[in-house]
N, C-alpha and C. Protein backbone atom coordinates (compact mmCIF):
# COMPACT_ATOMS: atom_id res chain seq x y z
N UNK A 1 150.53 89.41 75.09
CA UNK A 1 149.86 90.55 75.67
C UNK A 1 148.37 90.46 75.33
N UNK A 2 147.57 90.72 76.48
CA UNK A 2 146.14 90.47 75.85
C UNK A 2 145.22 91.45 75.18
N UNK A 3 144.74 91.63 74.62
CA UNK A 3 144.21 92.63 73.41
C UNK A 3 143.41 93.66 74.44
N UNK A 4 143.77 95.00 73.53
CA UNK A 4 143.50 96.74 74.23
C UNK A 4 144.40 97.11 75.44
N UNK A 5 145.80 96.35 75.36
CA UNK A 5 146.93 96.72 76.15
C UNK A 5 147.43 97.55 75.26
N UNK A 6 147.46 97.01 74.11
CA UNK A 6 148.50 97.68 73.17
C UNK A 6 147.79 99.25 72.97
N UNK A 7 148.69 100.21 72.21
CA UNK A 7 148.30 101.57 72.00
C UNK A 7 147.43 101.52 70.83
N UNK A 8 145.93 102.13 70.74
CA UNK A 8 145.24 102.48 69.82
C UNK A 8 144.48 100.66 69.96
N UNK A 9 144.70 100.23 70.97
CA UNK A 9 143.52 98.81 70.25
C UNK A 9 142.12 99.26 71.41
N UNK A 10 141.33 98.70 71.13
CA UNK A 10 139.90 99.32 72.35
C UNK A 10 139.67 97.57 73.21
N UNK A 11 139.55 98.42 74.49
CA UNK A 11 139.46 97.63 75.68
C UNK A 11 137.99 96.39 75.21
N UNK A 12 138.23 95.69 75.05
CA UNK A 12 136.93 94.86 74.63
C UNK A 12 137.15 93.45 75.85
N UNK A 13 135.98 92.60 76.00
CA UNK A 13 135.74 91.32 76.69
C UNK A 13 136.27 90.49 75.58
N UNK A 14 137.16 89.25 76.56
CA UNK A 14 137.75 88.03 75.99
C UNK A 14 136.77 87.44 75.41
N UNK A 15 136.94 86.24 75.10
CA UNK A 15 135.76 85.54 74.36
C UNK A 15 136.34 84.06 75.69
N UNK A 16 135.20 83.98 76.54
CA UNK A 16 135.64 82.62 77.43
C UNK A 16 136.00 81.30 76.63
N UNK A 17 137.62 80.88 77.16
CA UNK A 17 138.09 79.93 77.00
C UNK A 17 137.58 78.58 77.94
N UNK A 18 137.81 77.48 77.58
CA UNK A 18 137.84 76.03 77.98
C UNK A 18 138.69 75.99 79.82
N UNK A 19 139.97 76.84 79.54
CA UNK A 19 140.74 76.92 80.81
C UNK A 19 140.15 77.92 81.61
N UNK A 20 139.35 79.11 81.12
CA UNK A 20 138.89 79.99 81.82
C UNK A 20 137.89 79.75 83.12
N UNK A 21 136.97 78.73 82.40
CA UNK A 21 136.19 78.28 82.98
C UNK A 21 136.15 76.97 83.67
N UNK A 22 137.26 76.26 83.60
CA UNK A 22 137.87 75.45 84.89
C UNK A 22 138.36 76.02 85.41
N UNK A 23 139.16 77.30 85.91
CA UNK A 23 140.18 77.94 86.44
C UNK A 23 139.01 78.80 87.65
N UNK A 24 137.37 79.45 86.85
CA UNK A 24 136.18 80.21 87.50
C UNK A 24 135.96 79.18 88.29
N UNK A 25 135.23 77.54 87.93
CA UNK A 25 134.74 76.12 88.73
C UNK A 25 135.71 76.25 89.91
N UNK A 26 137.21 75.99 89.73
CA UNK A 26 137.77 75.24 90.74
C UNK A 26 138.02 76.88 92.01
N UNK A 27 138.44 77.66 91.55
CA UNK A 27 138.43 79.14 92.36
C UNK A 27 137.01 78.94 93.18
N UNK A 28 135.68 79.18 92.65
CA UNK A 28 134.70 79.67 93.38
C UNK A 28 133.50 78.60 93.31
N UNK A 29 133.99 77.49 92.95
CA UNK A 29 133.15 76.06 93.55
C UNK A 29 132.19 76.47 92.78
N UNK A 30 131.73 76.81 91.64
CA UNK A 30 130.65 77.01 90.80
C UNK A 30 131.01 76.24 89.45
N UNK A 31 130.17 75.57 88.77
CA UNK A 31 130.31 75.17 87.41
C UNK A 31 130.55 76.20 86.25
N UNK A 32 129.85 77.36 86.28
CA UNK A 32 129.77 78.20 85.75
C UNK A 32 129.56 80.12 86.02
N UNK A 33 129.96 80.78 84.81
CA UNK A 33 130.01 82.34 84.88
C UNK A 33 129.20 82.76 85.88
N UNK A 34 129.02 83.78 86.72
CA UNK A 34 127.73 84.26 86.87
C UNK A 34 126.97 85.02 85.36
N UNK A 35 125.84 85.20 86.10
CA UNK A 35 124.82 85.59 84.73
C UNK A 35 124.88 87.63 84.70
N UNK A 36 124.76 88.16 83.63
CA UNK A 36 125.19 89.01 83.40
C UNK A 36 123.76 89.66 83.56
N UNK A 37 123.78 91.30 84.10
CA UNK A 37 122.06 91.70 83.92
C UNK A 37 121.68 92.50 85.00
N UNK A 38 120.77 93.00 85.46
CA UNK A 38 120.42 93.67 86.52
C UNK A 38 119.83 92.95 87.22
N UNK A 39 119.91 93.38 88.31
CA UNK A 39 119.36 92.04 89.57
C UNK A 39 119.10 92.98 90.91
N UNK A 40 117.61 92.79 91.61
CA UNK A 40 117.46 92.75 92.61
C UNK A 40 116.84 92.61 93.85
N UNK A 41 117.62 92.37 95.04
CA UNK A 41 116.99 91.96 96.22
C UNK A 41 115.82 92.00 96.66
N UNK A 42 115.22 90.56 96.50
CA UNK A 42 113.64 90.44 97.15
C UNK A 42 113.82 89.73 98.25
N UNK A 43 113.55 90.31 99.29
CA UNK A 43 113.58 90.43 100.72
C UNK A 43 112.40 88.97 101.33
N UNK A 44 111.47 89.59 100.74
CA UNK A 44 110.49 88.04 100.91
C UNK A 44 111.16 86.56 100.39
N UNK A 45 111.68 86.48 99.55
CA UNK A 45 112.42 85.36 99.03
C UNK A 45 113.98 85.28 99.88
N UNK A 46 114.83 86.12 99.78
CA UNK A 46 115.83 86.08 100.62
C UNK A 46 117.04 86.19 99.49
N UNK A 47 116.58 86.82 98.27
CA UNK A 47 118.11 86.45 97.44
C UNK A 47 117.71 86.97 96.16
N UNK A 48 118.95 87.12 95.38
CA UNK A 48 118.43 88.58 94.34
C UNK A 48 117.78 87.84 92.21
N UNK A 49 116.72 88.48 92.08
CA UNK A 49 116.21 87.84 91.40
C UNK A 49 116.53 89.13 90.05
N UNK A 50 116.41 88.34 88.89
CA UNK A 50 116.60 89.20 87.65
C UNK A 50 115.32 91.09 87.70
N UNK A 51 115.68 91.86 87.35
CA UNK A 51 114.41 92.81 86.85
C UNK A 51 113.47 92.62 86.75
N UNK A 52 113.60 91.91 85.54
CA UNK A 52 112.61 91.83 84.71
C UNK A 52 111.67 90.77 85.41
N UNK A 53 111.65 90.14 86.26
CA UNK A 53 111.19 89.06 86.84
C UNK A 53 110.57 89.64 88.75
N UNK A 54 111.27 90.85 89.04
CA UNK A 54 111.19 90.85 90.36
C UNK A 54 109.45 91.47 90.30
N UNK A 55 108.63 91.46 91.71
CA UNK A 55 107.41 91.69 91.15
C UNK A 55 107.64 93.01 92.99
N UNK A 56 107.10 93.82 93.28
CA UNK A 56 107.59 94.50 94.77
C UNK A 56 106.52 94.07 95.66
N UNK A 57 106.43 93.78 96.29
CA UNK A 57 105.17 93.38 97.32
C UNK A 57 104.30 94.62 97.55
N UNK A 58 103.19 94.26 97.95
CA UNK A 58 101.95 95.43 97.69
C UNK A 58 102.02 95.71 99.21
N UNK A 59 102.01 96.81 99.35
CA UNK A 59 101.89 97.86 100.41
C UNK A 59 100.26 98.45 100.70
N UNK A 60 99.57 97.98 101.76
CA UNK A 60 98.30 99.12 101.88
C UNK A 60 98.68 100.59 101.81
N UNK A 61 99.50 101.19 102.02
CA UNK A 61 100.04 102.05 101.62
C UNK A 61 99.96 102.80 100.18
N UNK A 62 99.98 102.11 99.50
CA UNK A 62 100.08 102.30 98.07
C UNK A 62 98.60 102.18 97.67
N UNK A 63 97.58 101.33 98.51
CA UNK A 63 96.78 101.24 98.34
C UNK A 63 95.78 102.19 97.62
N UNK A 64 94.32 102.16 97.22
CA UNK A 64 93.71 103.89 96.87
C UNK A 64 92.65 103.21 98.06
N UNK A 65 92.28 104.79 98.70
CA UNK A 65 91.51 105.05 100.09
C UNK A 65 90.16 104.57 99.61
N UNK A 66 89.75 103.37 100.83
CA UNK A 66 88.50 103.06 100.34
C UNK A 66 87.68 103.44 101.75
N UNK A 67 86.84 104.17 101.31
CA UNK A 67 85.93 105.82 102.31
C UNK A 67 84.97 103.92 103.56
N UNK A 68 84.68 103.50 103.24
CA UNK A 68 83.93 102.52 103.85
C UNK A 68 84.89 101.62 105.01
N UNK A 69 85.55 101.76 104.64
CA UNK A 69 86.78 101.09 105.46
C UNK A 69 87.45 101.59 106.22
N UNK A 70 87.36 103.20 106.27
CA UNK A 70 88.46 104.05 107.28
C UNK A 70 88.54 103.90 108.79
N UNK A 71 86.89 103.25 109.12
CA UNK A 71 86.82 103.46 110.53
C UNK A 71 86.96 101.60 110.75
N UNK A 72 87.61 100.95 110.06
CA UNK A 72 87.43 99.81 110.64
C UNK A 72 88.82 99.18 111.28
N UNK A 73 87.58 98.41 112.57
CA UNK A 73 88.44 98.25 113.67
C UNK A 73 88.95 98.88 115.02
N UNK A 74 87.76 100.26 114.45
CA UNK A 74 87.83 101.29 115.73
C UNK A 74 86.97 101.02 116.95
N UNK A 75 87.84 101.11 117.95
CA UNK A 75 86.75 100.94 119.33
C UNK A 75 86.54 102.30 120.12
N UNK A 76 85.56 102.44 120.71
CA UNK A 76 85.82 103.35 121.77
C UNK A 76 85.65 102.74 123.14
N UNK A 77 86.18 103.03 124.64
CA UNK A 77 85.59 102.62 125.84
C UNK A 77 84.46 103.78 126.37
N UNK A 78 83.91 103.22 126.48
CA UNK A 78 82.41 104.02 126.86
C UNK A 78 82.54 103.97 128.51
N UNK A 79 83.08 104.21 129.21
CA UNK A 79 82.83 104.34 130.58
C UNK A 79 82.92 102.29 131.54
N UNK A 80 82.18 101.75 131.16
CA UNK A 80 82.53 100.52 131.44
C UNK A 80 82.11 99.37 130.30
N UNK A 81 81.78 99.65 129.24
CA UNK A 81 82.20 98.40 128.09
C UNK A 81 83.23 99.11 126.92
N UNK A 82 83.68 98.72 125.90
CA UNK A 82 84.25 98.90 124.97
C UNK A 82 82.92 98.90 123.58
N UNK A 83 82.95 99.33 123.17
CA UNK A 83 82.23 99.85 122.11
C UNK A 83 82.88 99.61 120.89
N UNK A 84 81.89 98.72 119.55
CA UNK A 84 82.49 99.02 118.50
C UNK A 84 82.08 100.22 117.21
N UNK A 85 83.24 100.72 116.89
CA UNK A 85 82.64 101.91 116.28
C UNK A 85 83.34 101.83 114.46
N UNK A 86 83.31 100.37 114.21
CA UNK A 86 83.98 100.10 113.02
C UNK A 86 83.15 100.36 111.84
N UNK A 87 82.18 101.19 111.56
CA UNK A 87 81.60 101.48 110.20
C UNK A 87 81.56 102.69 110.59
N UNK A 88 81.07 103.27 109.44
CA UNK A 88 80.22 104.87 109.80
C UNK A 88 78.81 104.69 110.00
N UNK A 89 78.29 103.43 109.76
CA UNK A 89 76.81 103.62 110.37
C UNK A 89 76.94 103.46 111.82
N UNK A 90 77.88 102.54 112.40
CA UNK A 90 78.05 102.54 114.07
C UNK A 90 78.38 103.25 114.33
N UNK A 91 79.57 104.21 114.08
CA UNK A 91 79.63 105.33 114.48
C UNK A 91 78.86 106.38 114.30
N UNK A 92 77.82 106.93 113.46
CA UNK A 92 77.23 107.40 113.54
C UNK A 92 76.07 107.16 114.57
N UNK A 93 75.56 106.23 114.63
CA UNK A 93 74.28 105.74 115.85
C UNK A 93 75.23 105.95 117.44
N UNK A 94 76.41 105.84 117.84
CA UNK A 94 76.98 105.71 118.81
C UNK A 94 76.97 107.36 119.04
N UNK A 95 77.33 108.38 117.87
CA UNK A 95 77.06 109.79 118.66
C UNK A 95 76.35 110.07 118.73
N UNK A 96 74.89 109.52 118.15
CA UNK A 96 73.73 110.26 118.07
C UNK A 96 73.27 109.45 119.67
N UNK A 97 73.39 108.96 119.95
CA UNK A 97 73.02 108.00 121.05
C UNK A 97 73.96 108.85 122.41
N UNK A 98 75.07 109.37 121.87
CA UNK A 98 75.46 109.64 123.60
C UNK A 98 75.45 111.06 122.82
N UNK A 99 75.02 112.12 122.39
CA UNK A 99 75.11 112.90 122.18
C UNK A 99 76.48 113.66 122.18
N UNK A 100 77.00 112.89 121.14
CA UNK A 100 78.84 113.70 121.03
C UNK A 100 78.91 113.61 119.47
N UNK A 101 79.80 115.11 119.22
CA UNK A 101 79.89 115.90 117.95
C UNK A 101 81.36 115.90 117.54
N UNK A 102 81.39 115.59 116.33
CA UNK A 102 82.80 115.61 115.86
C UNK A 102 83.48 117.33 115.66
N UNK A 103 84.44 117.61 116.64
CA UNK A 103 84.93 119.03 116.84
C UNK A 103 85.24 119.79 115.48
N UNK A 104 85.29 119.07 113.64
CA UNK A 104 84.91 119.83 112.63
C UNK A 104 83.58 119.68 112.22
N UNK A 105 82.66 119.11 112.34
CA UNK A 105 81.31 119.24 111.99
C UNK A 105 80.85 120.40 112.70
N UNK A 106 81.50 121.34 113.40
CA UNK A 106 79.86 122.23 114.02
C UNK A 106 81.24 123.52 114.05
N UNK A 107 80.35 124.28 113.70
CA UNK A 107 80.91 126.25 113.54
C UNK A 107 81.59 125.79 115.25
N UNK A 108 82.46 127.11 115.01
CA UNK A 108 83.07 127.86 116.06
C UNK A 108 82.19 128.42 117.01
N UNK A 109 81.33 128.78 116.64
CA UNK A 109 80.44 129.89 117.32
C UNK A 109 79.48 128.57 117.85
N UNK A 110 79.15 127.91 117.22
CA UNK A 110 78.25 126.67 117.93
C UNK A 110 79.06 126.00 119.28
N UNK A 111 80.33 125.80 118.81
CA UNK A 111 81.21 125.03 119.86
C UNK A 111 81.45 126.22 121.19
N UNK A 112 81.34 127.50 120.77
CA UNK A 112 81.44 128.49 121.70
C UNK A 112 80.63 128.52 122.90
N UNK A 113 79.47 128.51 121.95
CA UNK A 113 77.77 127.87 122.84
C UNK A 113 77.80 127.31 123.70
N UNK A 114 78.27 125.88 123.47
CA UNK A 114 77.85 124.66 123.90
C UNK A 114 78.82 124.89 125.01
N UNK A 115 79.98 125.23 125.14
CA UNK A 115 80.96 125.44 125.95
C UNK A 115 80.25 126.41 127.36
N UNK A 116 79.79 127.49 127.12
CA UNK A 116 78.94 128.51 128.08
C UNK A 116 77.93 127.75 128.84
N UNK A 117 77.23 127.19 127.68
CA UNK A 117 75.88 126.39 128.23
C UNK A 117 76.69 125.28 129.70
N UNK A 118 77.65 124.70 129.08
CA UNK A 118 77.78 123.47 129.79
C UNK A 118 78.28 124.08 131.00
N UNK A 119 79.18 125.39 131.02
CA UNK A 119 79.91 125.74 132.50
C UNK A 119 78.29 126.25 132.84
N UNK A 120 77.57 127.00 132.58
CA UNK A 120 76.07 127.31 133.40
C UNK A 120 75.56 126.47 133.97
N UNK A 121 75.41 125.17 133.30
CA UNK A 121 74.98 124.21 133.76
C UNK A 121 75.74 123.66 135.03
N UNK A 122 76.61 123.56 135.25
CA UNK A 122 78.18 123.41 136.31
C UNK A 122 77.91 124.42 137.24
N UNK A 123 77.97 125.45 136.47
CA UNK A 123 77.67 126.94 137.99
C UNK A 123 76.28 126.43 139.13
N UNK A 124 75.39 126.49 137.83
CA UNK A 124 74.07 125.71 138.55
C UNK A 124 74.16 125.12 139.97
N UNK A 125 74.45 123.61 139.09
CA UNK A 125 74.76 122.39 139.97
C UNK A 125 75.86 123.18 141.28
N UNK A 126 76.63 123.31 140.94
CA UNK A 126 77.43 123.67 142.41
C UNK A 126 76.61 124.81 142.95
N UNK A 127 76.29 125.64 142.47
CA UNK A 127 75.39 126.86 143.78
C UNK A 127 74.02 125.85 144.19
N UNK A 128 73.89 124.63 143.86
CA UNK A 128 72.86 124.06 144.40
C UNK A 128 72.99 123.19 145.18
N UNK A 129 74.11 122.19 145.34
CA UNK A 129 75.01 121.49 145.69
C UNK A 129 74.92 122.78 147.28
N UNK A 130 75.75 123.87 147.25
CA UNK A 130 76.11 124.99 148.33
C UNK A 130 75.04 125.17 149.18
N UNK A 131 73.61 124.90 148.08
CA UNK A 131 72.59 125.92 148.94
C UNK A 131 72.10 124.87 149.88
N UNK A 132 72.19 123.41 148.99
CA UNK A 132 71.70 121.97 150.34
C UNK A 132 72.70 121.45 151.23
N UNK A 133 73.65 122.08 151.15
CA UNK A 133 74.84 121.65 152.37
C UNK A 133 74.97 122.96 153.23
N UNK A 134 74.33 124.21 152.81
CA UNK A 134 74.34 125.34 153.87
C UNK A 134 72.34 124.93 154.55
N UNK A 135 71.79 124.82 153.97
CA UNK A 135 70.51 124.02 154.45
C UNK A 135 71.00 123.01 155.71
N UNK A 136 71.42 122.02 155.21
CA UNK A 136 71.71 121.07 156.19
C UNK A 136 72.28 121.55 157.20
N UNK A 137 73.46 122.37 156.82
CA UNK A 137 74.29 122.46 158.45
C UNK A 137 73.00 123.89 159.22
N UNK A 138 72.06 124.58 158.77
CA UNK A 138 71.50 125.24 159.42
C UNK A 138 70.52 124.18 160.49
N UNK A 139 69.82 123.39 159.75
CA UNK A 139 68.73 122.60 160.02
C UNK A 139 69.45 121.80 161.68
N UNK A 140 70.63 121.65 161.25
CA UNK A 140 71.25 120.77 162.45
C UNK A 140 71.79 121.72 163.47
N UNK A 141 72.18 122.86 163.22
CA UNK A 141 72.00 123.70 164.06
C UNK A 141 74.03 124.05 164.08
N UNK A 142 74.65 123.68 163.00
CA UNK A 142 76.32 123.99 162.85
C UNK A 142 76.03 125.35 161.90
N UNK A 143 75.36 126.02 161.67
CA UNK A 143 75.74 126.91 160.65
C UNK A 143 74.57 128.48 161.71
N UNK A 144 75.84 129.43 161.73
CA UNK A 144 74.49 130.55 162.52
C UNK A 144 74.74 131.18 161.00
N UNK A 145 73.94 132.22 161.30
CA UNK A 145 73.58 133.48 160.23
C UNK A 145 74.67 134.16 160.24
C-alpha cells in the first residue's frame, strides 16, 4: 500500500524511482519529469516560460503621455491638398492661417458671436445675390413692378 493510504499517515510525494521514470520516458516520449513552478504564456515566443523569467511586452498604452507627440501624424484635407498638422507648432500656424478656433479655446458667448456674425454675413450675401438677379431680370425687361 503506498504511504498516506493508511489511517492517520499524511498524504506526502513519492520520492522518484529508477522505474518511475522509465515508465514517465516511454508513456510521454520525454526523458524526463516536467519541471515544477509557475509558468506563463508568452504569446510573442509561442510557449510558456518560467515567472520569474517572463518579461510582458511594452504597450504604448502603458506608456506616460508625452504632450509633444499627441498631434503626431495628424493630417487635415484642406479643400484640395492634405495638410500636415503633426506638431503643435503646425498646427498652430495652420489655424492662425485659415482662421479656425478650437471649439474649447473660446467662451460660449464668443462662439455665440461668431455664429450671428457669420449668418449676417449669409443674410447679406443672399439679399444681394436677390437684389442683382431682380436688377437683371428688370433691365431685360422679364420682371414688371
Amino acid at each position: 500500500m503506498a504511504r498516506g493510504m493508511a489511517a492517520g499517515e499524511p498524504v506526502v510525494s513519492q520520492a522518484s524511482t529508477e522505474e518511475f521514470r522509465e515508465g514517465f520516458a516511454r508513456v510521454f516520449n520525454r526523458p524526463r519529469v516536467s519541471a515544477r513552478g509557475r509558468w506563463i504564456w508568452d504569446e510573442s515566443i509561442g510557449k510558456l516560460v518560467r515567472a520569474d523569467d517572463y518579461r510582458p511586452p511594452v504597450r504604448a498604452l502603458d506608456d506616460p503621455i508625452i504632450a509633444d507627440r499627441i498631434h503626431e501624424g495628424t493630417t487635415i484635407h484642406d479643400g484640395d491638398r492634405v495638410v500636415d498638422i503633426g506638431s503643435r507648432r503646425k498646427r498652430r500656424a495652420f489655424m492662425r492661417r485659415t482662421g479656425v478656433e478650437d471649439a474649447t479655446d473660446a467662451s460660449p458667448a464668443w462662439l455665440a458671436r461668431q455664429k450671428r456674425e457669420t449668418e449676417a454675413r449669409g443674410d447679406r450675401a443672399t439679399d444681394a445675390a436677390f437684389d442683382r438677379a431682380a436688377r437683371q431680370l428688370h433691365n431685360d425687361g422679364k420682371l414688371r413692378d
